[in-house]
Protein backbone atom coordinates (compact mmCIF):
# COMPACT_ATOMS: atom_id res chain seq x y z
CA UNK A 1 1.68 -22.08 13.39
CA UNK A 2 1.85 -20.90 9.31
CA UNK A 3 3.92 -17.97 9.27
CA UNK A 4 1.57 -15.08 8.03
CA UNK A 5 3.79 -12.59 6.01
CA UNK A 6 1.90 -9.01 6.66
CA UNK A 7 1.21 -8.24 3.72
CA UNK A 8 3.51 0.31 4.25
CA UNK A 9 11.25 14.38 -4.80
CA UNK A 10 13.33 17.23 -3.53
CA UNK A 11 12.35 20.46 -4.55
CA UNK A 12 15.43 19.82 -7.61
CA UNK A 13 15.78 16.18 -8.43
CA UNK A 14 18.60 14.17 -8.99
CA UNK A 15 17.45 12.36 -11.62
CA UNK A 16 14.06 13.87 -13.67
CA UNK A 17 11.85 11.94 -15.84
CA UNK A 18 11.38 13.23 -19.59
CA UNK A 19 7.87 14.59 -19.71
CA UNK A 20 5.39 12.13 -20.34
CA UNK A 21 3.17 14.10 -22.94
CA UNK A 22 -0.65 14.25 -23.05
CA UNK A 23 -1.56 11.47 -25.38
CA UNK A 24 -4.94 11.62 -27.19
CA UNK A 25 -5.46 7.90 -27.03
CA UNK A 26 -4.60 5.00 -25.29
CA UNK A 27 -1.62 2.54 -26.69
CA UNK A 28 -2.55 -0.13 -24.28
CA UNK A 29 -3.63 -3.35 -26.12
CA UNK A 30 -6.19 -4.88 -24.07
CA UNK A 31 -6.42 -8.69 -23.58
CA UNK A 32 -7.79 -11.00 -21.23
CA UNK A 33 -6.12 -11.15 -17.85
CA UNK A 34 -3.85 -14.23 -16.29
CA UNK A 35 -5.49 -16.72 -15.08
CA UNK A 36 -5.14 -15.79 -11.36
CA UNK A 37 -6.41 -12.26 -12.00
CA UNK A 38 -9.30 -13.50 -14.06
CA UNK A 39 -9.88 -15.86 -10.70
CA UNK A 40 -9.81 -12.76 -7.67
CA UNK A 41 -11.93 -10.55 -9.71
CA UNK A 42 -14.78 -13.05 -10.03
CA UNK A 43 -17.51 -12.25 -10.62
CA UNK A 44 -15.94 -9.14 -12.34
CA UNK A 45 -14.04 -9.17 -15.72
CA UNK A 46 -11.61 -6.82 -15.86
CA UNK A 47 -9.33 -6.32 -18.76
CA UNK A 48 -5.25 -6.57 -18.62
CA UNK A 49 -2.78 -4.62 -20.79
CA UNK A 50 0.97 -4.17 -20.72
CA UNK A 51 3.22 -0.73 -20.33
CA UNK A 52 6.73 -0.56 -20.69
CA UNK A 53 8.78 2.32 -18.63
CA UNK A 54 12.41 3.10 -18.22
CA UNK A 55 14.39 0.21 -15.35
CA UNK A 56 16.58 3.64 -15.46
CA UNK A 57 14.97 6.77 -15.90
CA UNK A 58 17.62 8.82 -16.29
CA UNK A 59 18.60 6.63 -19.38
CA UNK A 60 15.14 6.92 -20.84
CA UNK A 61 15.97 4.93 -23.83
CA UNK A 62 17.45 2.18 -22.14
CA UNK A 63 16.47 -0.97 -20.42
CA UNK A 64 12.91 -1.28 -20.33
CA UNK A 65 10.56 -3.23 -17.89
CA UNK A 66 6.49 -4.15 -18.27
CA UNK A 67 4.01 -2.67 -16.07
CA UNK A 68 0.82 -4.89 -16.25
CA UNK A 69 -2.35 -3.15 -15.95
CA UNK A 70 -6.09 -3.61 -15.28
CA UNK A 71 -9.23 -1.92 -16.20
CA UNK A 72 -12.59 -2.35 -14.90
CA UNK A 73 -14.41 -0.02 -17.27
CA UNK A 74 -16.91 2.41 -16.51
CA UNK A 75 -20.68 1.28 -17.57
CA UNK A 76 -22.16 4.57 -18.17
CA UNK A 77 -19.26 6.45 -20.95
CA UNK A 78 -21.46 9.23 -20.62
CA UNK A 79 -20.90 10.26 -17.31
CA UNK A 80 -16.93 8.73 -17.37
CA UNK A 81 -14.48 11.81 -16.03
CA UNK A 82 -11.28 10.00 -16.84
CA UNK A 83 -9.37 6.81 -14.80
CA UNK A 84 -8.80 6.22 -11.07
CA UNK A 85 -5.48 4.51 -10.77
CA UNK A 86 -5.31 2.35 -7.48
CA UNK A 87 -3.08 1.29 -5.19
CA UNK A 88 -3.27 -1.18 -2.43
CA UNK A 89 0.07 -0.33 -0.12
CA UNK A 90 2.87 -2.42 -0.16
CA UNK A 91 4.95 -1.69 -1.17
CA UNK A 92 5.19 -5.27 -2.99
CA UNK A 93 1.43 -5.72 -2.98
CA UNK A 94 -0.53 -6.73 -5.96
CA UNK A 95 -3.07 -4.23 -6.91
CA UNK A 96 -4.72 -6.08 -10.19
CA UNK A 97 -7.63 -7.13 -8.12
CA UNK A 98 -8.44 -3.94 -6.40
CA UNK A 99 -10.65 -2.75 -8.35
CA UNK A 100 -13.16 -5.41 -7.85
CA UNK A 101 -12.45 -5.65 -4.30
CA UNK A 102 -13.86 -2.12 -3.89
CA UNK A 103 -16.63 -3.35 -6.09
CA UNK A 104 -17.69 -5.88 -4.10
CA UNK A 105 -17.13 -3.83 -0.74
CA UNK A 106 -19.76 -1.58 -2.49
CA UNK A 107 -18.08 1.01 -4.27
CA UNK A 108 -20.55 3.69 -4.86
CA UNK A 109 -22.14 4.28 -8.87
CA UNK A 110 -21.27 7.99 -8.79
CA UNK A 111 -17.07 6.48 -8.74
CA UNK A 112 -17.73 3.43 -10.97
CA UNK A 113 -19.62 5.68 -13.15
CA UNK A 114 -16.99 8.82 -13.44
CA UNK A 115 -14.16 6.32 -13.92
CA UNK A 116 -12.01 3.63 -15.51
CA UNK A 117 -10.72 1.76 -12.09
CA UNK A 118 -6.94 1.13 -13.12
CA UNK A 119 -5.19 -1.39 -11.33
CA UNK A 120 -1.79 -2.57 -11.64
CA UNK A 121 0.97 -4.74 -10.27
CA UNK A 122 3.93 -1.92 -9.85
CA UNK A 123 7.56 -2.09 -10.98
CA UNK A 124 8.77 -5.14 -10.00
CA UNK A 125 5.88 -6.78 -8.84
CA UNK A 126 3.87 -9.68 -9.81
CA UNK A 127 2.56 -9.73 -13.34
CA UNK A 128 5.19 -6.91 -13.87
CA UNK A 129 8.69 -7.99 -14.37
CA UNK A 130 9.50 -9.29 -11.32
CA UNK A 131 12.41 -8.68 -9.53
CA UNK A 132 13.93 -11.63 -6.66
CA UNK A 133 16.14 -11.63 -3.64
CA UNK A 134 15.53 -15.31 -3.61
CA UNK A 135 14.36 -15.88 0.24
CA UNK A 136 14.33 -19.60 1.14
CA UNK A 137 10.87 -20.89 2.28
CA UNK A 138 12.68 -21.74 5.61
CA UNK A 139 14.70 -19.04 5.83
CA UNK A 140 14.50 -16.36 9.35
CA UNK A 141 13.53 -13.51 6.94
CA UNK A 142 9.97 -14.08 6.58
CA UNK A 143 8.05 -10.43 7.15
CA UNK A 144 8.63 -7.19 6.12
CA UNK A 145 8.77 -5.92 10.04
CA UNK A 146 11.65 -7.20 12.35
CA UNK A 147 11.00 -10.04 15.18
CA UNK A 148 10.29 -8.60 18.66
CA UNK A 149 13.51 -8.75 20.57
CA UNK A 150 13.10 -9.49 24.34
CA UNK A 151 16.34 -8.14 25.17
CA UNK A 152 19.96 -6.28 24.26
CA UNK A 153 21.71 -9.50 22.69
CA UNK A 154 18.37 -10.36 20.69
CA UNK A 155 18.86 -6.83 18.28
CA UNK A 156 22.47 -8.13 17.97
CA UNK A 157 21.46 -11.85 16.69
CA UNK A 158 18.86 -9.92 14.30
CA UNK A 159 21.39 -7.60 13.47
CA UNK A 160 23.36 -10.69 11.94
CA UNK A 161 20.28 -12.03 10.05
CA UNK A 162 19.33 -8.54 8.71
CA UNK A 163 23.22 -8.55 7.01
CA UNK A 164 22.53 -11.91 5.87
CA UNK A 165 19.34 -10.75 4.09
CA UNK A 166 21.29 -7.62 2.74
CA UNK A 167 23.88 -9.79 1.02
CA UNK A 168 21.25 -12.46 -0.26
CA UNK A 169 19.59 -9.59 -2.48
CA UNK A 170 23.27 -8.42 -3.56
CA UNK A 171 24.18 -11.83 -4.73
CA UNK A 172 20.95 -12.48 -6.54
CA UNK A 173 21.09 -9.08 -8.16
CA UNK A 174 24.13 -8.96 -10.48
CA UNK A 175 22.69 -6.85 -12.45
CA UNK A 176 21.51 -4.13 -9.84
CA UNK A 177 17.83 -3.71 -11.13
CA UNK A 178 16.75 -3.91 -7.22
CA UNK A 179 17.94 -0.23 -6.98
CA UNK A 180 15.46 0.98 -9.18
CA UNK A 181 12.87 0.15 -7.21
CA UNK A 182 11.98 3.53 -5.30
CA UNK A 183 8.71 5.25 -4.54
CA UNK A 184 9.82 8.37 -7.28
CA UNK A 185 10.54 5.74 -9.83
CA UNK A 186 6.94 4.47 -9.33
CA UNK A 187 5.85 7.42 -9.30
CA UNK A 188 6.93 8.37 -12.68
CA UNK A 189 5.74 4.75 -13.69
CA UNK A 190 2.06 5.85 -12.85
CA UNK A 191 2.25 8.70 -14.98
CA UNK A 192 3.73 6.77 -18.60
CA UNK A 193 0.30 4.70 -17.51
CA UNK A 194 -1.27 7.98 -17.81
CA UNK A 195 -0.22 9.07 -20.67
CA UNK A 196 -0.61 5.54 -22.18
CA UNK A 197 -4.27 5.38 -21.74
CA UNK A 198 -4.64 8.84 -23.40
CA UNK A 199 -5.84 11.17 -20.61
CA UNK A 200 -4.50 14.63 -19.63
CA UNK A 201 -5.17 14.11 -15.93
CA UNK A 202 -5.73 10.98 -13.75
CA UNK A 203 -6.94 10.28 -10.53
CA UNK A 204 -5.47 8.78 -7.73
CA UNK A 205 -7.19 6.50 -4.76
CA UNK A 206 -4.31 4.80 -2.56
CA UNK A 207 -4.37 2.90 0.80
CA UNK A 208 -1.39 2.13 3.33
CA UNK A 209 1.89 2.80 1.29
CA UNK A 210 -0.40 3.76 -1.49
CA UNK A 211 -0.54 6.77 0.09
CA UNK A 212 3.17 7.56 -0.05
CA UNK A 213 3.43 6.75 -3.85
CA UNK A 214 -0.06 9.22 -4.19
CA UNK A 215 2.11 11.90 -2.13
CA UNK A 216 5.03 11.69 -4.43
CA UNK A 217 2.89 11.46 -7.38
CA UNK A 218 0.80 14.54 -6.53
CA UNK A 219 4.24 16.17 -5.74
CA UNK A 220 6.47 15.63 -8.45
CA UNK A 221 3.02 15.78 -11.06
CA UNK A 222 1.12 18.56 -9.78
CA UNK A 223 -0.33 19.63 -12.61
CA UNK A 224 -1.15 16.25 -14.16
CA UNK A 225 -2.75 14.76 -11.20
CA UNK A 226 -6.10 15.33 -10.94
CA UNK A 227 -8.42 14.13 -7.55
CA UNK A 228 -5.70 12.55 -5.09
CA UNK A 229 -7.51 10.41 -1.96
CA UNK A 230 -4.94 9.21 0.16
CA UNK A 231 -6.62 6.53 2.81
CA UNK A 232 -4.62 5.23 5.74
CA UNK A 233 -0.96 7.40 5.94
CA UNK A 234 2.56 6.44 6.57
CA UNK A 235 3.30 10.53 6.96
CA UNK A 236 5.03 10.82 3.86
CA UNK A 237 6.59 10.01 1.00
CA UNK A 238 8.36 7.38 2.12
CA UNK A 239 8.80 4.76 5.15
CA UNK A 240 12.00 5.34 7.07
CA UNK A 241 12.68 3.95 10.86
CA UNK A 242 10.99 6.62 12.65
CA UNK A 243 7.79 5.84 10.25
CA UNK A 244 8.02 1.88 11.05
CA UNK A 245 8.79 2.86 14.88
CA UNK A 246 5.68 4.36 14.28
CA UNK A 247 3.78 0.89 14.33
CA UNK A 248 4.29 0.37 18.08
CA UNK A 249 2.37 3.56 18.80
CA UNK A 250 -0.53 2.44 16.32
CA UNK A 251 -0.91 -1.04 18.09
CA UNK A 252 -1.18 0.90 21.16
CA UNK A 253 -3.69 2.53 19.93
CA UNK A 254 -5.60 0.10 18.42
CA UNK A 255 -5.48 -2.69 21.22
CA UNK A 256 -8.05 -1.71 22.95
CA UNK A 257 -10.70 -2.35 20.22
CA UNK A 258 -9.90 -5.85 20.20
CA UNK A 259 -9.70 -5.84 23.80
CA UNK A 260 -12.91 -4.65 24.31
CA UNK A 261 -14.24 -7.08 21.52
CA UNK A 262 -12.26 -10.16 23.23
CA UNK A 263 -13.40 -8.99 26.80
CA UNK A 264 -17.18 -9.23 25.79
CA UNK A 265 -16.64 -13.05 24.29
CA UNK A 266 -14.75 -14.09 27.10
CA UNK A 267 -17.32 -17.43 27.66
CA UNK A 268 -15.76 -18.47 23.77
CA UNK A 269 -12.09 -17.60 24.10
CA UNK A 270 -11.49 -17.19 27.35
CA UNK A 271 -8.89 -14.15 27.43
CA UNK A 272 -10.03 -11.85 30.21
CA UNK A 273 -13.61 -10.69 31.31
CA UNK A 274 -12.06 -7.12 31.42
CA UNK A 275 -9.88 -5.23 28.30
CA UNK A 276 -7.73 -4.94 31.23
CA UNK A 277 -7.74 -8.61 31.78
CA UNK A 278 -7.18 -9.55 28.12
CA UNK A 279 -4.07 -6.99 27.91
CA UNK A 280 -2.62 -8.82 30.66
CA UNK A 281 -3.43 -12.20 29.25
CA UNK A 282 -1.81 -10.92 26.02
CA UNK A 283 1.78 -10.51 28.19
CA UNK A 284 1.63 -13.61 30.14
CA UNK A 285 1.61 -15.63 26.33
CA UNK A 286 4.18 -13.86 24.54
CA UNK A 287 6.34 -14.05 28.14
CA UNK A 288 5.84 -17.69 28.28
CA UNK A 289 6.07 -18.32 24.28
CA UNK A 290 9.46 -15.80 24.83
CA UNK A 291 10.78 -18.94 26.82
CA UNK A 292 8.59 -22.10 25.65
CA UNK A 293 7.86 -21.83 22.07
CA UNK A 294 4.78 -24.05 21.26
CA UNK A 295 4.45 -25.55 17.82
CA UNK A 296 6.80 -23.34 16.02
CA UNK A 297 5.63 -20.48 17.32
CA UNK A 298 7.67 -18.17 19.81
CA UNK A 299 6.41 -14.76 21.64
CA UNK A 300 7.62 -12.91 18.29
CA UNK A 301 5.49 -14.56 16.33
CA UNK A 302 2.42 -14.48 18.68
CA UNK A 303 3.01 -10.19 18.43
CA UNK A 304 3.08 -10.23 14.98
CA UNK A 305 0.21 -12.56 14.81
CA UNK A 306 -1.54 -9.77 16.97
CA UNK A 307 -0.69 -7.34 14.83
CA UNK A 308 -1.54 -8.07 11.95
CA UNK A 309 -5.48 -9.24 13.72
CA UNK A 310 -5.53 -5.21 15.18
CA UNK A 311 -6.23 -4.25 11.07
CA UNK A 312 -9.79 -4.81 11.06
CA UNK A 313 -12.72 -6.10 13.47
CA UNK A 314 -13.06 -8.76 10.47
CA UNK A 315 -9.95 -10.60 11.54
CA UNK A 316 -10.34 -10.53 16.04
CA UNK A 317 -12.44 -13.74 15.98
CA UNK A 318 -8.74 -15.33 13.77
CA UNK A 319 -7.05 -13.55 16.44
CA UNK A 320 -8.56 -14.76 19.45
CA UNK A 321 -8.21 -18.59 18.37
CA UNK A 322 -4.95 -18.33 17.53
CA UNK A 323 -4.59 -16.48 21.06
CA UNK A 324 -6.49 -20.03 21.97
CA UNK A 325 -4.00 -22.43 20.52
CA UNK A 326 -1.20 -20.19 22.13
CA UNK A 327 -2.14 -21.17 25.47
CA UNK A 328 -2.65 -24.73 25.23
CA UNK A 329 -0.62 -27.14 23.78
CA UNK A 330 -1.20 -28.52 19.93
CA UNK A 331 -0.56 -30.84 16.93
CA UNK A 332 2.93 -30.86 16.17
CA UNK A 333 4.43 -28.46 13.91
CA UNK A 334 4.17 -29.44 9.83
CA UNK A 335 7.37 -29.73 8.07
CA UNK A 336 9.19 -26.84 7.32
CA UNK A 337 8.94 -25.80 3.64
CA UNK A 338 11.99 -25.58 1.17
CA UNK A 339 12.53 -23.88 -2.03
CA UNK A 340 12.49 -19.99 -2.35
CA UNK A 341 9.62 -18.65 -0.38
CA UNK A 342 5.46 -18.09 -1.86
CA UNK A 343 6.49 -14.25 -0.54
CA UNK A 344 9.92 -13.90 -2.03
CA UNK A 345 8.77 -11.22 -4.87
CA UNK A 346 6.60 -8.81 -2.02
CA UNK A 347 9.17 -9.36 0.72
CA UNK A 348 12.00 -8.01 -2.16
CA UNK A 349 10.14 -5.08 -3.29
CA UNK A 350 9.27 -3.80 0.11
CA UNK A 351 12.39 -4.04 1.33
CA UNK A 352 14.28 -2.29 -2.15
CA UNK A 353 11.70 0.29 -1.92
CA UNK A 354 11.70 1.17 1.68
CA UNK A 355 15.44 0.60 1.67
CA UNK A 356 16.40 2.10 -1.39
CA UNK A 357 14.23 5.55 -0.48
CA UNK A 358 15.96 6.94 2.15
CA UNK A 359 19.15 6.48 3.89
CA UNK A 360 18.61 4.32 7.20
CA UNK A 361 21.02 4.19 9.98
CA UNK A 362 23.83 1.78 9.93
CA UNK A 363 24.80 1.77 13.58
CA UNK A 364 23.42 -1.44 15.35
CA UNK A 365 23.82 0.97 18.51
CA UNK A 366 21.22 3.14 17.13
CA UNK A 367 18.72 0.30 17.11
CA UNK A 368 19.47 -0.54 20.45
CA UNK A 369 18.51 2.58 21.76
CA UNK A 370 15.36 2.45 20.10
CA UNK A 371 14.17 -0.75 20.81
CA UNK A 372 15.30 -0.11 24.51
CA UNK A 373 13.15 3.31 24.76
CA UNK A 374 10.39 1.84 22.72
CA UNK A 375 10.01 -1.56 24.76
CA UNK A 376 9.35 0.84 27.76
CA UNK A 377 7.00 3.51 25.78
CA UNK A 378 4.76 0.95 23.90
CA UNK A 379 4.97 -2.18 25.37
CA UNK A 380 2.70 -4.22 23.24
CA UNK A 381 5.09 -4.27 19.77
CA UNK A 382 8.04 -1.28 20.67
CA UNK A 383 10.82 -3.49 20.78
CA UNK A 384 9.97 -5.02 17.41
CA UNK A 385 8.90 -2.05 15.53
CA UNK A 386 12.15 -0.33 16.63
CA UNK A 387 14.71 -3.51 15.64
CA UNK A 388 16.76 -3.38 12.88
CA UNK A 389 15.96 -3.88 9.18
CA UNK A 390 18.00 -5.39 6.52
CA UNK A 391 18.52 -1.68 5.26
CA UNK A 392 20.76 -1.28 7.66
CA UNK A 393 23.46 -3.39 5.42
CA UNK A 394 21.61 -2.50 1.80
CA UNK A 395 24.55 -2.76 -0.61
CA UNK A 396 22.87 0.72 -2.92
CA UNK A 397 23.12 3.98 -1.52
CA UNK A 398 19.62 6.16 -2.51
CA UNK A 399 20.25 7.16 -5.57
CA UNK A 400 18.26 10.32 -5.28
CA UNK A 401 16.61 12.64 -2.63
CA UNK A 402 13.45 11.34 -0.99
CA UNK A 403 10.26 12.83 -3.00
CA UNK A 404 9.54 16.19 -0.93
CA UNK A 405 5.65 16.94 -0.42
CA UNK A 406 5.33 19.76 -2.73
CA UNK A 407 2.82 21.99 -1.28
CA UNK A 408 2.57 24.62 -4.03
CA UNK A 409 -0.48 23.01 -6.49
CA UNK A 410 -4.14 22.86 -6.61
CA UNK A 411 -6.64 22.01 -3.44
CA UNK A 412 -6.89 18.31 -4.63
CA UNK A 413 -5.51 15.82 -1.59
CA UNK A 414 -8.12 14.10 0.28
CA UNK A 415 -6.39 12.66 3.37
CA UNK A 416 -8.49 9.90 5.20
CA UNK A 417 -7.75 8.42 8.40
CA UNK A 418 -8.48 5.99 11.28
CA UNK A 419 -8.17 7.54 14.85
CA UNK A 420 -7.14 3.87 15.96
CA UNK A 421 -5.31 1.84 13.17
CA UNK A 422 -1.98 -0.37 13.80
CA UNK A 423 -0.03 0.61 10.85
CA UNK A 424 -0.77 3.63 10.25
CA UNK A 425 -1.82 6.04 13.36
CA UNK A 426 -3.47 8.60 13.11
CA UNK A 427 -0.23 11.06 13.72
CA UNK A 428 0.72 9.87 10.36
CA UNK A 429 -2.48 11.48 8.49
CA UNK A 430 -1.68 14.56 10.34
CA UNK A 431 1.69 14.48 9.09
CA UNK A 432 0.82 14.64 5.46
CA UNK A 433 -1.66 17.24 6.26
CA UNK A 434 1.04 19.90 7.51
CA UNK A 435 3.07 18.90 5.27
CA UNK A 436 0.76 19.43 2.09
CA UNK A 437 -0.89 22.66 3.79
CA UNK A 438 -3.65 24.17 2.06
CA UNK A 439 -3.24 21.38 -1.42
CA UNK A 440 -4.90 19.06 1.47
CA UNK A 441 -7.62 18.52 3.32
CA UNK A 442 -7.66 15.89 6.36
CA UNK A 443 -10.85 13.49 7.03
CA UNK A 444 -10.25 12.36 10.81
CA UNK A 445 -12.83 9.11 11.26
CA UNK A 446 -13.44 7.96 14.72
CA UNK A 447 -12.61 4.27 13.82
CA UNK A 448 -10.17 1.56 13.73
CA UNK A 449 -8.79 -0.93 11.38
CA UNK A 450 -6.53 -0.32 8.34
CA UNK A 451 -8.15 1.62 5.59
CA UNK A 452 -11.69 3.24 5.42
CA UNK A 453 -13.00 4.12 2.13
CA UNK A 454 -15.29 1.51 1.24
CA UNK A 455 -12.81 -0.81 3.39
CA UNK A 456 -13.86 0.65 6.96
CA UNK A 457 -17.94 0.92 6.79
CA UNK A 458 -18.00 4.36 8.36
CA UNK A 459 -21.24 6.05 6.10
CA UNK A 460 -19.71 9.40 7.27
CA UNK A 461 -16.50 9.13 5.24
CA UNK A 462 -18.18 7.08 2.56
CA UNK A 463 -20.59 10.09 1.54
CA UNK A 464 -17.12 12.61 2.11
CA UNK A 465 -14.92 10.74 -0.26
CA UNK A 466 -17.26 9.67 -2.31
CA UNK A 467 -18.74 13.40 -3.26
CA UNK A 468 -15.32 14.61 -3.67
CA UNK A 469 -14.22 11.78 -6.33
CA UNK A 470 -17.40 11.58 -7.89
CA UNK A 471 -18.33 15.34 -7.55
CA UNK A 472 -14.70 17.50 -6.86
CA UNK A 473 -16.54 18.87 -3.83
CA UNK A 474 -13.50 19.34 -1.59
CA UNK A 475 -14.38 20.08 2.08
CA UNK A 476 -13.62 23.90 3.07
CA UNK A 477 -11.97 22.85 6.49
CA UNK A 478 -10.52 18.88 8.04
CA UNK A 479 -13.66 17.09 9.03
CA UNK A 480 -14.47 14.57 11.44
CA UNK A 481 -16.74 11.39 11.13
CA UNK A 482 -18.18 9.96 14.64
CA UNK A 483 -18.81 6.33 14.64
């Protein structure tokens, strides 16, 4: 099988950027875009520029790193409000194209109108200066979430190939720029790209982790940051264990969508007439890949396989044939690749980010507790969302406090959410909401998949969002969207 990689401030800061002032025009030179941009934009044309930020912001005049940026201009200047910066999640993910993704997906006028769609690739990222652990095409680290371990000795042999990971990054990082990589960094990042294009105030539209790095951005920028729609929550400003623990409860609750989809196409696939039936089919592969692996692909890989097909209805009929080739012998496996891996640069940023943010726990015990408690609570992915992460052996300590949700700013946080989505449950929407209090609304949408605006198809929460970033019209209380 080809390995799919999937593609998630305290109140007094440690370290505080200088203030970014209001510019009254932008100092971004635009130019055509790479190649590759130019290609996943089609038919769109955006335009690319370059920003350059502090590696270090507490030594603002010291190293300095490009940001690359996009623009998909608005066509109607007279109705333009400002820019809506986007972000896709991550974090390592490339956002230059996401502005014409939405566009195609049928972003509505009154948006594309009111706004400059910025994207970007982030610090460290892509078209950015990139930063590199240097994974090996063949080597076990090949996802950002750890392999499902079927037992006590299996969190012990990841435990050794999460410190190998750890010290891979440390070697290939002499000069520790991988440290810099944190969600408040970023966060300042967004807001030099503010003040670069000339506006006073900018927008904010984020999905996944997007939403984290819109938290900490409306947090630490209150006053600068103008309507904030965070789609598809981790809970906060960062993603620590409990938050990726939090996986196994989402694929829980989003199972049963693709059940019931696999159940009525039974005659094609052949998984189980019932959701019932198709659950149970879904144990009886990964058991029997847990012991047989069949062309390169064990019962770890068949979860996260089924994981990352729970994200949207668009990708069950992918899911189901791979389910297929699961349970019947097939070609042999192609030759493992060498050289550093297509993923390196994602795989390195999430892992420096989500590392780097908060401190995780170092004991291997700990992990065995959880994946122990979790394979009994959510039996579907527990004992892989619980299993230890290279950041148990990261080599920087955080170099600051985690971004705290400041809840003391304007009513301007949209939060929109999936009842049923893998990733990110709906608990984690709800967490954001408390924790932003009356700054926040939350839009609860009785769907599943990852990521609704535009993304999910609900007309409910298009014709929400959309009259609050188009019109400011804030619902007075949380709302709900039926199917």
């Amino acid at each position: 099988m080809r390995r799919s990689v999937l593609p998630v401030l305290a109140a007094l800061m440690v370290v505080t950027a200088a203030p970014a002032s209001a510019a009254t025009s932008s100092t971004v030179k635009w130019v055509s875009c790479p190649e590759d941009v130019v290609a996943g934009a089609a038919p769109h044309q955006p335009a690319c520029g370059t920003v350059q930020v502090p590696l270090d912001y507490s030594k603002p005049d010291g190293t300095q790193i490009e940001l690359m940026i996009s623009k998909l201009a608005s066509p109607n200047p007279g109705k333009r409000r400002g820019v809506l910066l986007l972000n896709p999640g991550g974090p390592g993910g490339s956002g230059m194209t996401l502005s014409t993704l939405l566009m195609t997906k049928g972003l509505p006028g009154g948006v594309t109108d009111g706004y400059d769609l910025i994207g970007m690739d982030t610090r460290g990222v892509g078209h950015s200066t990139p930063m590199s652990c240097g994974f090996p095409a063949d080597g076990p680290y090949y996802a950002n979430i750890p392999p499902y371990a079927v037992d006590d000795a299996a969190v012990g042999k990841q435990a050794k190939i999460a410190k190998g990971v750890a010290d891979l990054c440390a070697k290939n990082d002499p000069d520790g720029r991988l440290r810099h990589l944190t969600t408040a960094n970023t966060a300042r990042d967004l807001d030099r790209i503010r003040a670069a294009l000339g506006e006073e105030k900018a927008s904010y539209l984020g999905y996944s982790y997007g939403t984290a790095l819109g938290a900490a951005y409306a947090s630490m920028f209150p006053e600068r940051a103008d309507r904030v729609v965070l789609d598809s929550n981790i809970g906060d400003t960062f993603l620590d264990h409990d938050g990726m623990r939090r996986y196994a409860l989402g694929t829980e609750q989003a199972f049963p969508d693709f059940a019931k989809w696999a159940a009525a196409r039974h005659d094609a696939y052949g998984l189980g007439r019932t959701p019932e039936e198709v659950r149970r089919t879904y144990f009886e592969i990964a058991g029997r890949l847990d012991k047989n692996p069949v062309d390169g692909a064990d019962g770890g890989m068949f979860r996260l396989i089924t994981f990352g097909g729970l994200f949207g209805e668009t990708a069950y009929a992918r899911t189901a044939q791979a389910w297929q080739s699961m349970l019947r012998p097939g070609p042999a496996a192609p030759p493992k690749a060498t050289g550093v891996s297509p993923a390196d640069n994602s795989l390195t940023v999430f892992l420096s980010v989500t590392c780097n943010d908060i401190e995780w726990p170092e004991d291997v015990g700990t992990y065995r507790r959880a994946v122990a408690e979790d394979r009994e609570r959510y039996p579907l992915y527990g004992a892989a969302a619980a299993n230890i992460t290279p950041c148990a052996y990261w080599s920087h300590e955080p170099a600051e406090p985690p971004v705290a949700i400041n809840d003391d700013g304007p009513r301007n946080v949209l939060i929109v959410q999936n009842r049923r989505d893998a990733p990110t449950p709906l608990r984690g929407g709800q967490m954001l909401r408390e924790k932003f209090e009356d700054r926040s609304r939350l839009l609860t949408v009785d769907g599943g998949g990852h990521g609704v605006y535009v993304l999910g198809g609900n007309p409910c929460a298009l014709n929400v969002t959309t009259k609050y970033l188009a019109e400011g019209v804030m619902p007075a209380r949380d709302e709900f969207c039926g199917k």
